[in-house]
PDB file of N, CA and C in Angstrom:
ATOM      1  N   UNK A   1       0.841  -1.186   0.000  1.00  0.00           N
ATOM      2  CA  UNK A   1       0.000   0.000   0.000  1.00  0.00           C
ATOM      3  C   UNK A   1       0.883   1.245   0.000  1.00  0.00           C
ATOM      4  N   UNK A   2       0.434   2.350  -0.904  1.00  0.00           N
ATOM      5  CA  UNK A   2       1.162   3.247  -1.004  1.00  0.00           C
ATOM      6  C   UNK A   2       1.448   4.419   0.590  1.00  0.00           C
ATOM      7  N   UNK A   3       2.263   4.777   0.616  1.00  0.00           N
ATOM      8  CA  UNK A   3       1.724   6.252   1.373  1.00  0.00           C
ATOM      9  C   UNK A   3       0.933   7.407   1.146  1.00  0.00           C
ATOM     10  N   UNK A   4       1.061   8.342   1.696  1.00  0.00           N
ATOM     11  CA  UNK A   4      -0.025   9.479   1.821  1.00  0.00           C
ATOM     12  C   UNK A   4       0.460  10.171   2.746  1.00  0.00           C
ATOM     13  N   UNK A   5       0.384  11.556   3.119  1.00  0.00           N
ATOM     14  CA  UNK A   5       1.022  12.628   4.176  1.00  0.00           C
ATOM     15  C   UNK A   5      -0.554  12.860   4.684  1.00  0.00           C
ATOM     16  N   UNK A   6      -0.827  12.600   5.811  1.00  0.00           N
ATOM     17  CA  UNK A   6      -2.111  12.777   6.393  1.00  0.00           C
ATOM     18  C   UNK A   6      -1.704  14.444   6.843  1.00  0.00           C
ATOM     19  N   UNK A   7      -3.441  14.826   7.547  1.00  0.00           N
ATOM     20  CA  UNK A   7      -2.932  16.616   7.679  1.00  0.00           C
ATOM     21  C   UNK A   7      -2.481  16.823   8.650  1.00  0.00           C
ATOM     22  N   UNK A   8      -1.572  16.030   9.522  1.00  0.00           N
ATOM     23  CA  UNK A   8      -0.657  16.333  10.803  1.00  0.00           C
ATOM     24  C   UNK A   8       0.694  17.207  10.142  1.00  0.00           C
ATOM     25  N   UNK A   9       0.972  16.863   8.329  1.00  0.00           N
ATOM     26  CA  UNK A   9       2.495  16.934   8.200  1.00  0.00           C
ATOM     27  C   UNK A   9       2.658  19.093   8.478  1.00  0.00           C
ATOM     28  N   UNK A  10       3.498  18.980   8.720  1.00  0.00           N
ATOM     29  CA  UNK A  10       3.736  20.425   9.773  1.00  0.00           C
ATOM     30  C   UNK A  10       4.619  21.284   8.138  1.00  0.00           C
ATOM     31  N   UNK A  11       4.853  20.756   7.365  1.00  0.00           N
ATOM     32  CA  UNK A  11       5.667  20.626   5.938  1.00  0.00           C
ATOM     33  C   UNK A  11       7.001  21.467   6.400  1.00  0.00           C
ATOM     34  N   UNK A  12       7.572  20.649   7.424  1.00  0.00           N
ATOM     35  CA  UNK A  12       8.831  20.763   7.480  1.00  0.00           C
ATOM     36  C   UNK A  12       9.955  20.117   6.572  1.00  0.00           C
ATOM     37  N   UNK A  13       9.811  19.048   5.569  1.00  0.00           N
ATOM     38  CA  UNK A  13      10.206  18.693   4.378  1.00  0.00           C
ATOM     39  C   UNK A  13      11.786  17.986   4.592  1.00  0.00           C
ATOM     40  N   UNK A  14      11.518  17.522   5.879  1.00  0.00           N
ATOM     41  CA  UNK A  14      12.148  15.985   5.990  1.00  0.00           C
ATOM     42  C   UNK A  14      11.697  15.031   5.255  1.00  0.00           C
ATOM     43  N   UNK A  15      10.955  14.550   5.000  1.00  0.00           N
ATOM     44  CA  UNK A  15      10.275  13.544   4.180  1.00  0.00           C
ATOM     45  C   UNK A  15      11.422  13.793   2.663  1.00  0.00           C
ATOM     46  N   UNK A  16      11.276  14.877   2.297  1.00  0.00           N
ATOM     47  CA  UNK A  16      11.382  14.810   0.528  1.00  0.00           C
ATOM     48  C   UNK A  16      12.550  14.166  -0.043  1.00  0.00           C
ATOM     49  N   UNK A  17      13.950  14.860   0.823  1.00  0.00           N
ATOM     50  CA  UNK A  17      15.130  14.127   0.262  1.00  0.00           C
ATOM     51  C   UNK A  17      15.643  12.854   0.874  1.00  0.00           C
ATOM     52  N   UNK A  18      14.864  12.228   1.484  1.00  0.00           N
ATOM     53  CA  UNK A  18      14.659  11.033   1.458  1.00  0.00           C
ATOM     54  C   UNK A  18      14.227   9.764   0.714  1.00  0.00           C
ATOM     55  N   UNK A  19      12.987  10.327  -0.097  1.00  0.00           N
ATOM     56  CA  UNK A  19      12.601   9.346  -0.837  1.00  0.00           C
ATOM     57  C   UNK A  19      13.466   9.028  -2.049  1.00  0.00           C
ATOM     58  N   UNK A  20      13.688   7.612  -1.874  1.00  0.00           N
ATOM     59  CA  UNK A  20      14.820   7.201  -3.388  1.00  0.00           C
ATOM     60  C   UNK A  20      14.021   7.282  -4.685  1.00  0.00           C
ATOM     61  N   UNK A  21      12.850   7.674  -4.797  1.00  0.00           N
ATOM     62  CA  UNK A  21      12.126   7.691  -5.843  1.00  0.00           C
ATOM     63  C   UNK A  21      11.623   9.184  -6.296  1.00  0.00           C
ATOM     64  N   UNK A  22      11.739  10.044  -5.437  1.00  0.00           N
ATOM     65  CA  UNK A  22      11.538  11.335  -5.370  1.00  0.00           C
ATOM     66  C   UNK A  22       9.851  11.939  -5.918  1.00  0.00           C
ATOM     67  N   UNK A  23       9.043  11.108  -5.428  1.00  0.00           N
ATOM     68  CA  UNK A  23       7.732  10.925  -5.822  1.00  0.00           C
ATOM     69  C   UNK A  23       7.421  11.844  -4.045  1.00  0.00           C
ATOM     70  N   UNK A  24       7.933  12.683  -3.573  1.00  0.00           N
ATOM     71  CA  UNK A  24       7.171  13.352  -2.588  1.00  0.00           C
ATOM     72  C   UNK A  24       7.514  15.128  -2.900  1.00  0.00           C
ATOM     73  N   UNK A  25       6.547  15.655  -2.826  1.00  0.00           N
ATOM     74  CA  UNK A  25       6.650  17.452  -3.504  1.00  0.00           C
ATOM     75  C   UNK A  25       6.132  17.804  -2.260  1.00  0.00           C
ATOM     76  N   UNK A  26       6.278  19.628  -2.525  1.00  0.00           N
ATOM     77  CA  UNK A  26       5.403  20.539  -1.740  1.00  0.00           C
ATOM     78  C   UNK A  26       4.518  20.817  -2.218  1.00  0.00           C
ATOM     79  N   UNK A  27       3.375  20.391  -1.416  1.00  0.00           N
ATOM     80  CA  UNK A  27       2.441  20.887  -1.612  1.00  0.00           C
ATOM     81  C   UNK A  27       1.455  22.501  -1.364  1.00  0.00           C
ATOM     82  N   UNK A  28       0.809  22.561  -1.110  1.00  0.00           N
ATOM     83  CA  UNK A  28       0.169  24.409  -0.706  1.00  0.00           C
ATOM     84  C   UNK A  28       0.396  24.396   0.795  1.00  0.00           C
ATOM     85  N   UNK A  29      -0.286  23.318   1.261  1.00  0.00           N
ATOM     86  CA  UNK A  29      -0.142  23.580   2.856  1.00  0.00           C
ATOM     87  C   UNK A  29       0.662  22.475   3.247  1.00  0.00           C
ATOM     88  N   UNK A  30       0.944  21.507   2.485  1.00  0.00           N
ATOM     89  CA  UNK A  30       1.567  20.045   3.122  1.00  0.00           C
ATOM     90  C   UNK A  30       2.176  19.296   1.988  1.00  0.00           C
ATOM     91  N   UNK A  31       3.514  18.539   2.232  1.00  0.00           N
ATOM     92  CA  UNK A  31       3.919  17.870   1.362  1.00  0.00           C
ATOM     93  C   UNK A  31       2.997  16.827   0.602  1.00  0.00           C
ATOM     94  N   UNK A  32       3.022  16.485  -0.856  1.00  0.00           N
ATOM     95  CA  UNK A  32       2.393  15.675  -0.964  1.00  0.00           C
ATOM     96  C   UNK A  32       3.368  14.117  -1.938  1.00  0.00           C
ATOM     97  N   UNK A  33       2.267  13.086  -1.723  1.00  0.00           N
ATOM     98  CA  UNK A  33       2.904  11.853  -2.221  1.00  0.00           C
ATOM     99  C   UNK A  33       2.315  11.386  -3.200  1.00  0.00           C
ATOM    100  N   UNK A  34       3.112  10.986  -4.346  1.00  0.00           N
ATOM    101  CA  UNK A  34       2.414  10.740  -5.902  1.00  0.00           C
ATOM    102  C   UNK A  34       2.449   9.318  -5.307  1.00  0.00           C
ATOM    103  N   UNK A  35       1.109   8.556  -5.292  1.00  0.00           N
ATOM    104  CA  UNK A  35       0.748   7.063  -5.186  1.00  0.00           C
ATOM    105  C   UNK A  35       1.222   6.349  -6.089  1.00  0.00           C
ATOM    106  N   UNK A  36       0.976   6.647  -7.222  1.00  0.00           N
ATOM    107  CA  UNK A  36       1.456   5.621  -8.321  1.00  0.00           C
ATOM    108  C   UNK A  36       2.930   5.610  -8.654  1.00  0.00           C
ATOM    109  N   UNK A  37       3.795   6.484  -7.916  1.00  0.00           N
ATOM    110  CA  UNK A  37       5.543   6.617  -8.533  1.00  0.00           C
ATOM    111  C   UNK A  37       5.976   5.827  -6.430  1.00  0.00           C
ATOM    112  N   UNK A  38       5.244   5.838  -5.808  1.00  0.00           N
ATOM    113  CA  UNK A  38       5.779   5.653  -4.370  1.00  0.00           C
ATOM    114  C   UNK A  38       5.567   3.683  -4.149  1.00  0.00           C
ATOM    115  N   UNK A  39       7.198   3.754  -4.215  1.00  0.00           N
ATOM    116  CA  UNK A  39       7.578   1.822  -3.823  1.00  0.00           C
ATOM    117  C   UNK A  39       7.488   1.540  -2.318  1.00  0.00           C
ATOM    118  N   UNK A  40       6.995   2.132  -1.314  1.00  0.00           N
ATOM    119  CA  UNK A  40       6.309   1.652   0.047  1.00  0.00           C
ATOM    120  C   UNK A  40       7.227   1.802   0.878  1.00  0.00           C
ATOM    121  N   UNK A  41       8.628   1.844   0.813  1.00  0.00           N
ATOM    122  CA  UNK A  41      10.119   1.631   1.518  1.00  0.00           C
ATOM    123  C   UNK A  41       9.772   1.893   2.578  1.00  0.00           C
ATOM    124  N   UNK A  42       8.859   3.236   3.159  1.00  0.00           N
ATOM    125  CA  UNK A  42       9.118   3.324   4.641  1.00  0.00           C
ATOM    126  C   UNK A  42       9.794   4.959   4.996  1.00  0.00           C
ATOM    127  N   UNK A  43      10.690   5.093   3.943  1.00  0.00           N
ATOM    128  CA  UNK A  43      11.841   6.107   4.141  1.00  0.00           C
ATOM    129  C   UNK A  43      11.402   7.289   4.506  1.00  0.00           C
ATOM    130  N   UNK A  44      10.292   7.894   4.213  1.00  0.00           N
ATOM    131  CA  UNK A  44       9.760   9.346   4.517  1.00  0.00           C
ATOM    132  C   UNK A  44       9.258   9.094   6.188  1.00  0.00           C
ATOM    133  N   UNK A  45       8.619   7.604   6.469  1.00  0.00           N
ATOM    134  CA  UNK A  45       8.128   7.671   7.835  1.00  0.00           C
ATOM    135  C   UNK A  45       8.948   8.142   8.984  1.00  0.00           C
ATOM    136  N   UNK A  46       9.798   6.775   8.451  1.00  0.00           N
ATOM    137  CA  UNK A  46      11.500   7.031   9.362  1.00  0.00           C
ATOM    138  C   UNK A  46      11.963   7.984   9.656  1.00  0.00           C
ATOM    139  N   UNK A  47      11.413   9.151   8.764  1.00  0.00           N
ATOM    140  CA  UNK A  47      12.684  10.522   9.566  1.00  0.00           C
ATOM    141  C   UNK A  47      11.098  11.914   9.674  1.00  0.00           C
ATOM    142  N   UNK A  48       9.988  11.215   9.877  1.00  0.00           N
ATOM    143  CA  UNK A  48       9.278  12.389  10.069  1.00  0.00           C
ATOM    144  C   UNK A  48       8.648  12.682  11.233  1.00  0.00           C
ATOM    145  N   UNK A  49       8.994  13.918  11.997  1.00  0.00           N
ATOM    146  CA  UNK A  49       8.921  14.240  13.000  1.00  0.00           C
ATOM    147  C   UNK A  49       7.413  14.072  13.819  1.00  0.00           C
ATOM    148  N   UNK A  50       6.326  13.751  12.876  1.00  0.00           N
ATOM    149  CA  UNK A  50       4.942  13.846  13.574  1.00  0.00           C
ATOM    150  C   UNK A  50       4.044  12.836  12.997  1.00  0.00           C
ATOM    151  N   UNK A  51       5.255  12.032  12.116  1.00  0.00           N
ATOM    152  CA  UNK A  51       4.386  10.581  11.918  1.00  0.00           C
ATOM    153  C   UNK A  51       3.279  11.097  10.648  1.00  0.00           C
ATOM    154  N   UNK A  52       3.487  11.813   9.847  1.00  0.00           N
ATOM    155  CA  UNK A  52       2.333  12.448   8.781  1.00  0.00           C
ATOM    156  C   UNK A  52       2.842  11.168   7.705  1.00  0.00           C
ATOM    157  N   UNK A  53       3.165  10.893   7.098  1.00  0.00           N
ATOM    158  CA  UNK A  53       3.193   9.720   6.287  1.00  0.00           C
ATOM    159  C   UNK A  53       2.656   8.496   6.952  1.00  0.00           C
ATOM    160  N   UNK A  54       1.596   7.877   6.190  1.00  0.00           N
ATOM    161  CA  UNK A  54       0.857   6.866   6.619  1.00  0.00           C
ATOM    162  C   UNK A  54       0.449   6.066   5.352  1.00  0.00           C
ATOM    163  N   UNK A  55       0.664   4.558   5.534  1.00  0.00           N
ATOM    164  CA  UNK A  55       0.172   4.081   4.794  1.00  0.00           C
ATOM    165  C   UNK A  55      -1.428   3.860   4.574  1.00  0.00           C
ATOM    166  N   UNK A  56      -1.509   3.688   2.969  1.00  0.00           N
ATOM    167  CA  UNK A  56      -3.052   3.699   2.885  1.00  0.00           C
ATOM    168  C   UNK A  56      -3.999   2.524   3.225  1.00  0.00           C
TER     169      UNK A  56
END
């Protein structure tokens, strides 16, 4: 199941240069995650401060 940045992410933008696929942007108010380019790794969870990446 892919991820998703639920609306906790604070868009402090730890998440982004993390992902080896680079399928996570800024969004207006919150980073967001392209579902269909995101391989599940985990990597954005691991370093985000408020747990906003969640799988779907």
């Amino acid at each position: 199941m892919a991820y998703f940045i639920s609306d906790a992410c604070i868009s402090c933008g730890a998440c982004e240069p993390e992902c080896p696929v680079s399928c996570i942007t800024a969004g207006d108010s919150a980073y967001v995650i392209d579902a269909d380019a995101c391989i599940e790794c985990g990597a954005c969870a691991s370093v985000c401060p408020v747990d906003a990446p969640e799988q779907k």
